[in-house]
Protein backbone atom coordinates (compact mmCIF):
# COMPACT_ATOMS: atom_id res chain seq x y z
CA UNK A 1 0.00 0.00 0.00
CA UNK A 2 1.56 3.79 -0.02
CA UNK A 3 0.11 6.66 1.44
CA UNK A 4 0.74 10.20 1.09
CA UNK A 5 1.34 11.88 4.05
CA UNK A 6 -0.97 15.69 4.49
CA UNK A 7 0.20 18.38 6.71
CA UNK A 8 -2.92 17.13 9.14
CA UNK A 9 -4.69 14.08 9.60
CA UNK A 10 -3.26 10.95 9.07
CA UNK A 11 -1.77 9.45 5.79
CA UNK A 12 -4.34 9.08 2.69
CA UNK A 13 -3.87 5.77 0.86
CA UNK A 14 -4.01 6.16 -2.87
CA UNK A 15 -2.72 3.16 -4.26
CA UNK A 16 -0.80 -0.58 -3.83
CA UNK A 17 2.41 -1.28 -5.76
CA UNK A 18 2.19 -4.68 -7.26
CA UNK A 19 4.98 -7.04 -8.81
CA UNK A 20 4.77 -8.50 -12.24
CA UNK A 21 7.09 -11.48 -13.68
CA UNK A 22 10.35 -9.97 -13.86
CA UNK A 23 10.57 -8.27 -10.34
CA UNK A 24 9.16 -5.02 -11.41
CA UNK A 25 6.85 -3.31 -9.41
CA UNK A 26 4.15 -1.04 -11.05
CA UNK A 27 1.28 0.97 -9.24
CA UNK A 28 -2.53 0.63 -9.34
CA UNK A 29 -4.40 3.62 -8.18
CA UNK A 30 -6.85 2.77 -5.22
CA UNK A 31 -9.54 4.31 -7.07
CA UNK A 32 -9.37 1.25 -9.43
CA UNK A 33 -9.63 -1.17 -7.10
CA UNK A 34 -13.04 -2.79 -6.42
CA UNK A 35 -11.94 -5.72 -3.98
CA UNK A 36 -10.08 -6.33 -1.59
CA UNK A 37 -10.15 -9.87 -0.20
CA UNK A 38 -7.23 -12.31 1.16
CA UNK A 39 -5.17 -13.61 -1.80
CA UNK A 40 -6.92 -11.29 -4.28
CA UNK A 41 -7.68 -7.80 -5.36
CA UNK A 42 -9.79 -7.06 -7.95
CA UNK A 43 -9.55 -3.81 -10.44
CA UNK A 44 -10.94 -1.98 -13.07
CA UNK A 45 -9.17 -1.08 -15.96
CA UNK A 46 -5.51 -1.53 -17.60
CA UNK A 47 -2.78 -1.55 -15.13
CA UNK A 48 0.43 0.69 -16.60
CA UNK A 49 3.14 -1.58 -15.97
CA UNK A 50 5.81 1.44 -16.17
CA UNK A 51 7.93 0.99 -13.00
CA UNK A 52 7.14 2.46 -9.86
CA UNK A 53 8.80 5.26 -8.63
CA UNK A 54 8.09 6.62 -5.36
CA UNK A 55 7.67 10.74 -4.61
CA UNK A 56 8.70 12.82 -2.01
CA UNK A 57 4.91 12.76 -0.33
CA UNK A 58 4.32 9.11 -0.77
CA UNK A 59 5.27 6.32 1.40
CA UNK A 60 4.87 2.75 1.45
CA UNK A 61 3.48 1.31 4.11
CA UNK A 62 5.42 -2.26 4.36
CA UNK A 63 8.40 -0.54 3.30
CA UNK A 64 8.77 2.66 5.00
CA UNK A 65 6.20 3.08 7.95
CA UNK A 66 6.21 -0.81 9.83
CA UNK A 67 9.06 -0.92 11.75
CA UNK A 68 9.72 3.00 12.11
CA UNK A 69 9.98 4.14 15.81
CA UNK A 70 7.18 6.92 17.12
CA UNK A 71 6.74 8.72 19.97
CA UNK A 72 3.49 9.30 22.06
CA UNK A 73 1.85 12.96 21.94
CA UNK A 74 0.86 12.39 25.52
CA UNK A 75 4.07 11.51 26.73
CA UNK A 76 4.25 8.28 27.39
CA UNK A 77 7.31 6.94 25.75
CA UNK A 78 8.03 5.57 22.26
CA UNK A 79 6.88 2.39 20.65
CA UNK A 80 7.70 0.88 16.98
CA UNK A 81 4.92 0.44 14.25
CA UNK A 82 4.27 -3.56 13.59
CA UNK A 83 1.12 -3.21 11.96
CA UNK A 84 -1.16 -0.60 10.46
CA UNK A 85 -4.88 -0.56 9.95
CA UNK A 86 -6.42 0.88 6.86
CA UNK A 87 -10.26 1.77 6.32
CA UNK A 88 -12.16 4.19 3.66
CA UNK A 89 -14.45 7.26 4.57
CA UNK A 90 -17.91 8.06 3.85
CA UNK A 91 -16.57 9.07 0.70
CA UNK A 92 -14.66 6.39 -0.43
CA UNK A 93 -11.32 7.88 0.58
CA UNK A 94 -8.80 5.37 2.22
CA UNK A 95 -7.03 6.27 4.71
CA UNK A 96 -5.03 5.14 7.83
CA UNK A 97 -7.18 4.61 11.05
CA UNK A 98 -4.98 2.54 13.46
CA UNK A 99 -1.64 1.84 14.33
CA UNK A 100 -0.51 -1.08 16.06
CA UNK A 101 2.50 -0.41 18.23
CA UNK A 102 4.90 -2.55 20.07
CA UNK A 103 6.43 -0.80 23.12
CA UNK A 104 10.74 -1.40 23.99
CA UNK A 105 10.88 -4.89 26.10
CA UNK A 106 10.73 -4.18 30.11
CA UNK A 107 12.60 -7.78 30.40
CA UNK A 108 16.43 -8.49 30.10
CA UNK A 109 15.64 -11.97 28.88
CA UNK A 110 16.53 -11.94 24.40
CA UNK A 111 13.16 -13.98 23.94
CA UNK A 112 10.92 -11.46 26.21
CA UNK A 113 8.79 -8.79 23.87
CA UNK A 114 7.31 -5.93 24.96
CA UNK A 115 3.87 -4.98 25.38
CA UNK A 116 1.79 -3.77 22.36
CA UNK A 117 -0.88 -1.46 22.26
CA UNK A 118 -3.28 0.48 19.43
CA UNK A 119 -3.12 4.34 18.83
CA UNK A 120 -4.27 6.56 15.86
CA UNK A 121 -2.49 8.34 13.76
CA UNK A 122 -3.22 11.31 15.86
CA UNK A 123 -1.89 10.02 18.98
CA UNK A 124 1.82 9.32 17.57
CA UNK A 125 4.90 11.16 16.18
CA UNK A 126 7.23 10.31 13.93
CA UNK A 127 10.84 10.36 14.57
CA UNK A 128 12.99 11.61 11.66
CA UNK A 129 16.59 11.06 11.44
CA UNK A 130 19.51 14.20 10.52
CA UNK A 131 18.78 15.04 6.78
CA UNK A 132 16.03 12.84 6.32
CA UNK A 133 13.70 15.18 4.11
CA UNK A 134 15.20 17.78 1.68
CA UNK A 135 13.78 20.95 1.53
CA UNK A 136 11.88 20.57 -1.92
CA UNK A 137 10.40 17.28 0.04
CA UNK A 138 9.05 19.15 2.99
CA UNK A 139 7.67 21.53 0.18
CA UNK A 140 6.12 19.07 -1.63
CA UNK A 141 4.59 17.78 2.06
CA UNK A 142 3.45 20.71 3.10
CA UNK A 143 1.75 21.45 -0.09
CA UNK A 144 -0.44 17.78 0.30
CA UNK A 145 -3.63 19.82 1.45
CA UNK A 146 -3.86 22.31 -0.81
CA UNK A 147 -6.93 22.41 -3.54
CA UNK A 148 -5.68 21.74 -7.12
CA UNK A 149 -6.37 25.31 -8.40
CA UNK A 150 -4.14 26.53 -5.04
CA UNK A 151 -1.94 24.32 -5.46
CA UNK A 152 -1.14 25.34 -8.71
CA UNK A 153 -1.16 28.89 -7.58
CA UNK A 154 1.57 28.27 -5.45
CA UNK A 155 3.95 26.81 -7.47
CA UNK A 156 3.72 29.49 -9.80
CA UNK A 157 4.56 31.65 -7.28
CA UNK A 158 7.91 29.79 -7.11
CA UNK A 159 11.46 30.96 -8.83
CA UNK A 160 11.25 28.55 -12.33
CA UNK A 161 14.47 26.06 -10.51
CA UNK A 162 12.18 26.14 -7.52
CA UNK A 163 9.21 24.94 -9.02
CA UNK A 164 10.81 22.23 -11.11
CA UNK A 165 13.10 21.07 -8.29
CA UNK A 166 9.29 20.54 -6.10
CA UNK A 167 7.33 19.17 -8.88
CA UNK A 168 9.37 16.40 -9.07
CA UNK A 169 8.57 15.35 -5.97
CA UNK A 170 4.88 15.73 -6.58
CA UNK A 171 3.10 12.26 -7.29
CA UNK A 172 1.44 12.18 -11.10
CA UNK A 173 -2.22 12.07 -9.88
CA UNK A 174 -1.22 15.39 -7.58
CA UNK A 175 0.78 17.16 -10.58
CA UNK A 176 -2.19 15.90 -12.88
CA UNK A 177 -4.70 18.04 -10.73
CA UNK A 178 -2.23 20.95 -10.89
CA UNK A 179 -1.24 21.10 -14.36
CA UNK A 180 -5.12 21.32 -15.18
CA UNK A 181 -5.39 24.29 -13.55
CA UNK A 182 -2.49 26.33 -15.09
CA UNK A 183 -1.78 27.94 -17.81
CA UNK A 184 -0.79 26.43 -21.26
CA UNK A 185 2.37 27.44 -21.56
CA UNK A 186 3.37 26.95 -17.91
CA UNK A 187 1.83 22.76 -18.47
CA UNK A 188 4.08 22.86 -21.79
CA UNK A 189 7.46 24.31 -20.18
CA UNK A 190 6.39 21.56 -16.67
CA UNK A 191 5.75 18.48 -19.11
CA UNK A 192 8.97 19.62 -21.25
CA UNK A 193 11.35 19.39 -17.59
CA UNK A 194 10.29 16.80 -15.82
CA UNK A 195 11.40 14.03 -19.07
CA UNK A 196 8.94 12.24 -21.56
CA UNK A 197 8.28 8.64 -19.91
CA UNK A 198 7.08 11.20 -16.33
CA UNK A 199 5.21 13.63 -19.06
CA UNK A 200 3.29 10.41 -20.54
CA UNK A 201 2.01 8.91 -17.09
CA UNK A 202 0.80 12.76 -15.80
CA UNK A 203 -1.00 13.37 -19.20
CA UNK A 204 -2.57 10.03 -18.25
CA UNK A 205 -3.75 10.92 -14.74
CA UNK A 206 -5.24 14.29 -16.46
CA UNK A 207 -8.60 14.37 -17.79
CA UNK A 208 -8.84 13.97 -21.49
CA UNK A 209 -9.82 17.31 -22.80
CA UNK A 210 -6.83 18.99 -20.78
CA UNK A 211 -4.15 16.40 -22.08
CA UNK A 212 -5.32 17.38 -25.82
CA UNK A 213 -5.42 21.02 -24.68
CA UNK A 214 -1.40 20.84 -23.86
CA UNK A 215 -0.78 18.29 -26.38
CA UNK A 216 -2.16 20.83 -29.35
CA UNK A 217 0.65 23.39 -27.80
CA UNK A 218 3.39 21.02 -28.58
CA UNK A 219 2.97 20.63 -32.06
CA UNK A 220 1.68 17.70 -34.27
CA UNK A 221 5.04 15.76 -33.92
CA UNK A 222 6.23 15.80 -30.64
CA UNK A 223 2.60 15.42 -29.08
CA UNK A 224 2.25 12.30 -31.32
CA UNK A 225 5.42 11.28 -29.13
CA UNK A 226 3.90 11.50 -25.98
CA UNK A 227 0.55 9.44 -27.59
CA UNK A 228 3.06 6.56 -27.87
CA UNK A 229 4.41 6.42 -24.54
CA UNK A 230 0.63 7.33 -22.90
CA UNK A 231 -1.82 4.15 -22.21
CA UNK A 232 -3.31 3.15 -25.43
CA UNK A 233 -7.01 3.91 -24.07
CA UNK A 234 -5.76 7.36 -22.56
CA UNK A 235 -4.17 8.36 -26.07
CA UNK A 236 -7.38 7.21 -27.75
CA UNK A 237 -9.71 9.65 -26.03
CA UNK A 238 -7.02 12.46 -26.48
CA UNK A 239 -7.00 11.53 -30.23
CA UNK A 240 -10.18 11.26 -30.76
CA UNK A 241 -10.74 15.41 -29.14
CA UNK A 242 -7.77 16.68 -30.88
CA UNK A 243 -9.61 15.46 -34.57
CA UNK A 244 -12.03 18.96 -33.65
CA UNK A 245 -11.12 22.34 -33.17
CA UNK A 246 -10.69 23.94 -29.90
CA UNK A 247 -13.70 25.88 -30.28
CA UNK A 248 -15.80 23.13 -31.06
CA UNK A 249 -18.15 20.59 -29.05
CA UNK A 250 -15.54 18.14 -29.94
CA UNK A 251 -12.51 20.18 -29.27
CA UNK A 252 -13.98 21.05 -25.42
CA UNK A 253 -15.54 17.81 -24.37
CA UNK A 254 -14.55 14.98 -21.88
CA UNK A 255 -14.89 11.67 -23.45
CA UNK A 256 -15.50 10.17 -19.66
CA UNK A 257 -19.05 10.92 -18.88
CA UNK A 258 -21.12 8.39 -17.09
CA UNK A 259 -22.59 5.60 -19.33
CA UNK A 260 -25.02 3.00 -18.89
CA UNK A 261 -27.23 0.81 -20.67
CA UNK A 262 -31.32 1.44 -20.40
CA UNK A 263 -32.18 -1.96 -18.17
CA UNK A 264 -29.26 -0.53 -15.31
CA UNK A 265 -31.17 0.45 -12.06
CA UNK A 266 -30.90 3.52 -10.41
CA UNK A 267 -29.26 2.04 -7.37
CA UNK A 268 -26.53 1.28 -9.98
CA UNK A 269 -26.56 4.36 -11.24
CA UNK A 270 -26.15 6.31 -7.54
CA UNK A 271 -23.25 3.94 -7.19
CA UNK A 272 -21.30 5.18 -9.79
CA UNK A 273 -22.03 8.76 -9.19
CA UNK A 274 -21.27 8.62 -5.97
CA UNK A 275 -17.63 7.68 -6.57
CA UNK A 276 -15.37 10.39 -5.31
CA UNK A 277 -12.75 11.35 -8.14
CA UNK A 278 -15.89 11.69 -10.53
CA UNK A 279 -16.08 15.75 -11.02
CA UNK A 280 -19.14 17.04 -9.63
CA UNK A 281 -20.33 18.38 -13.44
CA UNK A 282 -20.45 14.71 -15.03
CA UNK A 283 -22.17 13.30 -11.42
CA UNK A 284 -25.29 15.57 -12.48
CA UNK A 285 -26.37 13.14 -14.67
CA UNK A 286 -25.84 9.40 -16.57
CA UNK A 287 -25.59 9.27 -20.11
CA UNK A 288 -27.56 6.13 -21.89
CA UNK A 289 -26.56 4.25 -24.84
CA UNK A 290 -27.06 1.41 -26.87
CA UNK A 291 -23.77 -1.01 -26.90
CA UNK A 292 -20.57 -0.39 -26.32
CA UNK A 293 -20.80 1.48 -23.54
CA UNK A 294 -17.34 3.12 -23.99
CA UNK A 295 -16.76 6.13 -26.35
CA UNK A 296 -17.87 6.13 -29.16
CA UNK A 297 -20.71 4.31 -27.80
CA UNK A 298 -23.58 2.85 -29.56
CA UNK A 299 -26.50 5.08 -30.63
CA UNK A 300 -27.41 7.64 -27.99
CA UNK A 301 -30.90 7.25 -26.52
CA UNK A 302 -31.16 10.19 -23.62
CA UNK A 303 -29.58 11.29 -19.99
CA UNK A 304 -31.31 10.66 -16.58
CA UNK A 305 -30.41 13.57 -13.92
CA UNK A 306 -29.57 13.23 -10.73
CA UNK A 307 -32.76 14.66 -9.52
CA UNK A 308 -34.88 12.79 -11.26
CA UNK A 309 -33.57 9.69 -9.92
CA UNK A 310 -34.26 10.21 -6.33
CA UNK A 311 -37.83 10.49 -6.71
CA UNK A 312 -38.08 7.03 -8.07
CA UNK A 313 -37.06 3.33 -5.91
CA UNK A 314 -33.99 2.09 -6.61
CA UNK A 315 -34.63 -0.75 -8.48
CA UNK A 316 -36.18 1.08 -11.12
CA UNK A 317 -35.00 0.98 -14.31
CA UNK A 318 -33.42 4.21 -15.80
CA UNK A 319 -34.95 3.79 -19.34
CA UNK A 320 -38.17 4.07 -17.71
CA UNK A 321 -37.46 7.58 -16.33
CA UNK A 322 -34.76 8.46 -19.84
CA UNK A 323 -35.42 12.36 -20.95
CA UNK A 324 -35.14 12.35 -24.58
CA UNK A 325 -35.96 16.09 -25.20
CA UNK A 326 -32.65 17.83 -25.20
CA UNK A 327 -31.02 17.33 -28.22
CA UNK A 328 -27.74 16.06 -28.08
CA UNK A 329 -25.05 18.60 -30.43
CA UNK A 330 -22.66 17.69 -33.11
CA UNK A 331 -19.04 17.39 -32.31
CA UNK A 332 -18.51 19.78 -35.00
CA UNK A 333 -21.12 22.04 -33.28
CA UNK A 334 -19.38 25.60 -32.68
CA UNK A 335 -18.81 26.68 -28.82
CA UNK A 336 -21.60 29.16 -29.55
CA UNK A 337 -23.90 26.65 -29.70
CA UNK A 338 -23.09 24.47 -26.69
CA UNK A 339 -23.08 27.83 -24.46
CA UNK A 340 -26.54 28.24 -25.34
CA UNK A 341 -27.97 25.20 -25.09
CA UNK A 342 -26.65 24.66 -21.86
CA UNK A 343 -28.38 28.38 -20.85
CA UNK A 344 -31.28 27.24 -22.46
CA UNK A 345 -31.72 24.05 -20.75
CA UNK A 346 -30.24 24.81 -17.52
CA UNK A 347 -27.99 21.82 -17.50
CA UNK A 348 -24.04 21.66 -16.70
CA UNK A 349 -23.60 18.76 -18.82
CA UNK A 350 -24.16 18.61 -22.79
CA UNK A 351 -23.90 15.32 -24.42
CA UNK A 352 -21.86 15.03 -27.46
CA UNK A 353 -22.69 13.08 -30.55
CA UNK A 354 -20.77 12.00 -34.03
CA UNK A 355 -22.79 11.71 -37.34
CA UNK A 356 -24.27 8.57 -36.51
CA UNK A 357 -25.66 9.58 -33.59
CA UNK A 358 -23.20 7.82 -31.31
CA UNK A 359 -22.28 9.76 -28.02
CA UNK A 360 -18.80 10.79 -27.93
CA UNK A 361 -18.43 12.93 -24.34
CA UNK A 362 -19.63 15.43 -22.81
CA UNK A 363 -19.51 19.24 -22.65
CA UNK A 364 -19.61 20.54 -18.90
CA UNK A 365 -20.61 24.30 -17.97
CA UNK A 366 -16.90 24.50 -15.95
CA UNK A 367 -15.07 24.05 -19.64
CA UNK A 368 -17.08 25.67 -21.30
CA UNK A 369 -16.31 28.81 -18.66
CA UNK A 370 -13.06 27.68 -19.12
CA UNK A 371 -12.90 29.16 -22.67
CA UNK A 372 -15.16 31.69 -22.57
CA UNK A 373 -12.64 33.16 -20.22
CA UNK A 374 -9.45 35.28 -21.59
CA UNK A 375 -6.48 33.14 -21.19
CA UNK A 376 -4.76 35.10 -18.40
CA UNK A 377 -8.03 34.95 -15.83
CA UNK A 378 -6.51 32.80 -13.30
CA UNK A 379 -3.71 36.04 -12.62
CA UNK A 380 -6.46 38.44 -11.73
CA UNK A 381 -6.99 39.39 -8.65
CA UNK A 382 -9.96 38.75 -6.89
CA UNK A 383 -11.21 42.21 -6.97
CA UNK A 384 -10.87 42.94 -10.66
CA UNK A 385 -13.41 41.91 -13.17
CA UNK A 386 -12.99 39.28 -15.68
CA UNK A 387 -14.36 40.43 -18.94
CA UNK A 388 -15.74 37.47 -20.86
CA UNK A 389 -14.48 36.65 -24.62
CA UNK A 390 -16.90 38.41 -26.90
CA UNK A 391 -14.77 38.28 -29.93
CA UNK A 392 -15.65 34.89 -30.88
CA UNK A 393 -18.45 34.11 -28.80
CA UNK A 394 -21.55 36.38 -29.47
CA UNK A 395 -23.73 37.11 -26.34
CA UNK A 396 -26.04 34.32 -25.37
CA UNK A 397 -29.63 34.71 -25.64
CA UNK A 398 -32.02 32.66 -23.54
């Protein structure tokens, strides 16, 4: 297991490093895992078998925490760590919830032990040798709570040397969240530093429509370089955005919505929405399709909101309750268009469809603010006004 440790609260588990056939170990994100049981755990998805390297925030448990010596906050003498306990939130979150401790032997005798006891995470401090952490490491530590869009904030803030120097000790899913919420040319000159196998595993971790956003910066050649080293079904969805134009239904849509066939039930449905990483835009509402249920899907048939699936049981069937009456828009559909549809309709969601009517993604209000924006909106300051683009985007009638 590894944990990354937050500047409060104990550490939040976001992953297991496994070993393939030749002694390599890769890592599988927590949020892929579905079960845990002794002698398996089951996951969703492709596991990237590039090899594992640990960052400056991250620990692993078997490796680095059992066996580390800790002192008690209330005094009462140091203990080592022999075994930890793990559990998730309301929320799904996992995260450490008990330690157990083994306290120094009170007997001269070499097969004596001494006694053990639980504590929390709360109730313990960790001892840290002479030069343990370097100073881009406590950085990177001290930066673990931040949100994504502060987080960001702050390392621009940094000298350029600075910021590099901490990056690199930021995990990929942590960098992914940051990167998304800077500007293009600071992603561009991040992604060009840190080397291309690093840059291929972040653009993974970032949503799709960002990773085609940066990748269109680089240049048809050496973004196609990047698609090589990415997963293939990561590099598919970025492909398949970067065939539109950025200001285009295509260009500005997420090709991870939530799918579902017509006979799924709404308790199904809840599930999946209520998963945490999902961003709270595509939880609004489930997309159904004929098969596959992967973009492209099959034909579209209609979206069930949130809303309108808690007034109904949960084993009802969400074709029963389906809303058919908002037209899905072309991928080709100009940015114009999505805006006002989504005024229109008061939705923060928009699916997208090709030709053949088969849903591609999905437009949410926060990208589509995203570009109405000017570029350089995330430098104002909180007092000034942010004009909106009118240049390309005429005003939006309702």
């Amino acid at each position: 297991m590894v944990v990354v440790y937050r500047s409060s609260g104990a550490p939040r588990v976001i992953g297991l490093v496994l070993e393939i056939p030749g002694r390599r170990q890769v890592f599988v994100s927590i949020g892929r895992v579905t079960s845990i049981a002794q002698g398996q755990i089951i996951t969703t998805g492709l596991i990237n078998v590039r090899r594992f390297q640990p960052r400056a925030d991250e620990r692993r448990i078997m490796a680095e925490i059992i066996g580390r010596r800790v002192d008690l906050t209330d005094g009462d003498g140091s203990a080592t760590i022999e075994d930890v306990g793990i559990e998730p939130n309301r929320i799904g979150e996992w995260a450490i919830s008990q330690l157990f401790l083994r306290r120094p032997r009170t007997s001269a005798s070499p097969f004596s032990k001494g006694p053990t006891t639980f504590a929390s995470w709360s109730q313990v401090q960790e001892r840290k040798k002479p030069g343990e952490a370097h100073s881009a490491e406590q950085l990177a530590q001290s930066f673990a709570e931040l949100r994504p869009a502060d987080l960001a904030n702050t390392l621009l803030d940094l000298p350029t040397g600075r910021m590099i120097e901490v990056v690199a000790e930021l995990n990929d899913e942590r960098l992914a969240d940051a990167l998304e919420e800077m500007p293009e040319e600071r992603q561009v000159q991040i992604l060009e530093a840190i080397g291309d196998e690093r840059a291929a595993d972040v653009l993974d971790e970032m949503d799709p429509d960002d990773a085609a956003d940066v990748l269109a910066e680089l240049g048809d050649e050496r973004s196609e370089e990047l698609l090589q080293l990415m997963e293939p079904d990561e590099a598919d969805d970025v492909r398949l955005i970067l065939r539109y134009g950025p200001d285009t239904a295509g260009g500005l849509m997420t090709t991870e919505p939530i799918i579902l066939p017509a006979d799924a039930t709404i308790a199904e449905a809840l599930a999946l929405i209520r998963r945490h990483e999902l961003h709270p835009a595509l939880a609004a509402s489930v997309f159904v399709t004929l098969p596959p249920y992967e973009t492209p899907t099959g034909r579209y048939l209609g979206a069930v909101h949130f809303q309108r699936m808690l007034r109904y049981p949960p084993h009802e069937r969400i074709g029963a309750i389906l809303d058919d009456s908002v037209e899905p828009v072309q991928a080709t559909a100009p940015a114009a268009e999505v805006a006002r549809r989504l005024a229109s309709y008061d939705l923060v969601s928009m699916p997208v469809v090709d030709k053949a009517h088969r849903l591609l993604g999905a437009v949410t209000v926060d990208d589509m603010l995203d570009f109405l924006l000017p570029d350089d909106w995330r430098s104002h300051d909180e007092d000034d006004p942010i004009p909106l683009m009118t240049g390309s985007i005429p005003t939006v009638a309702r």
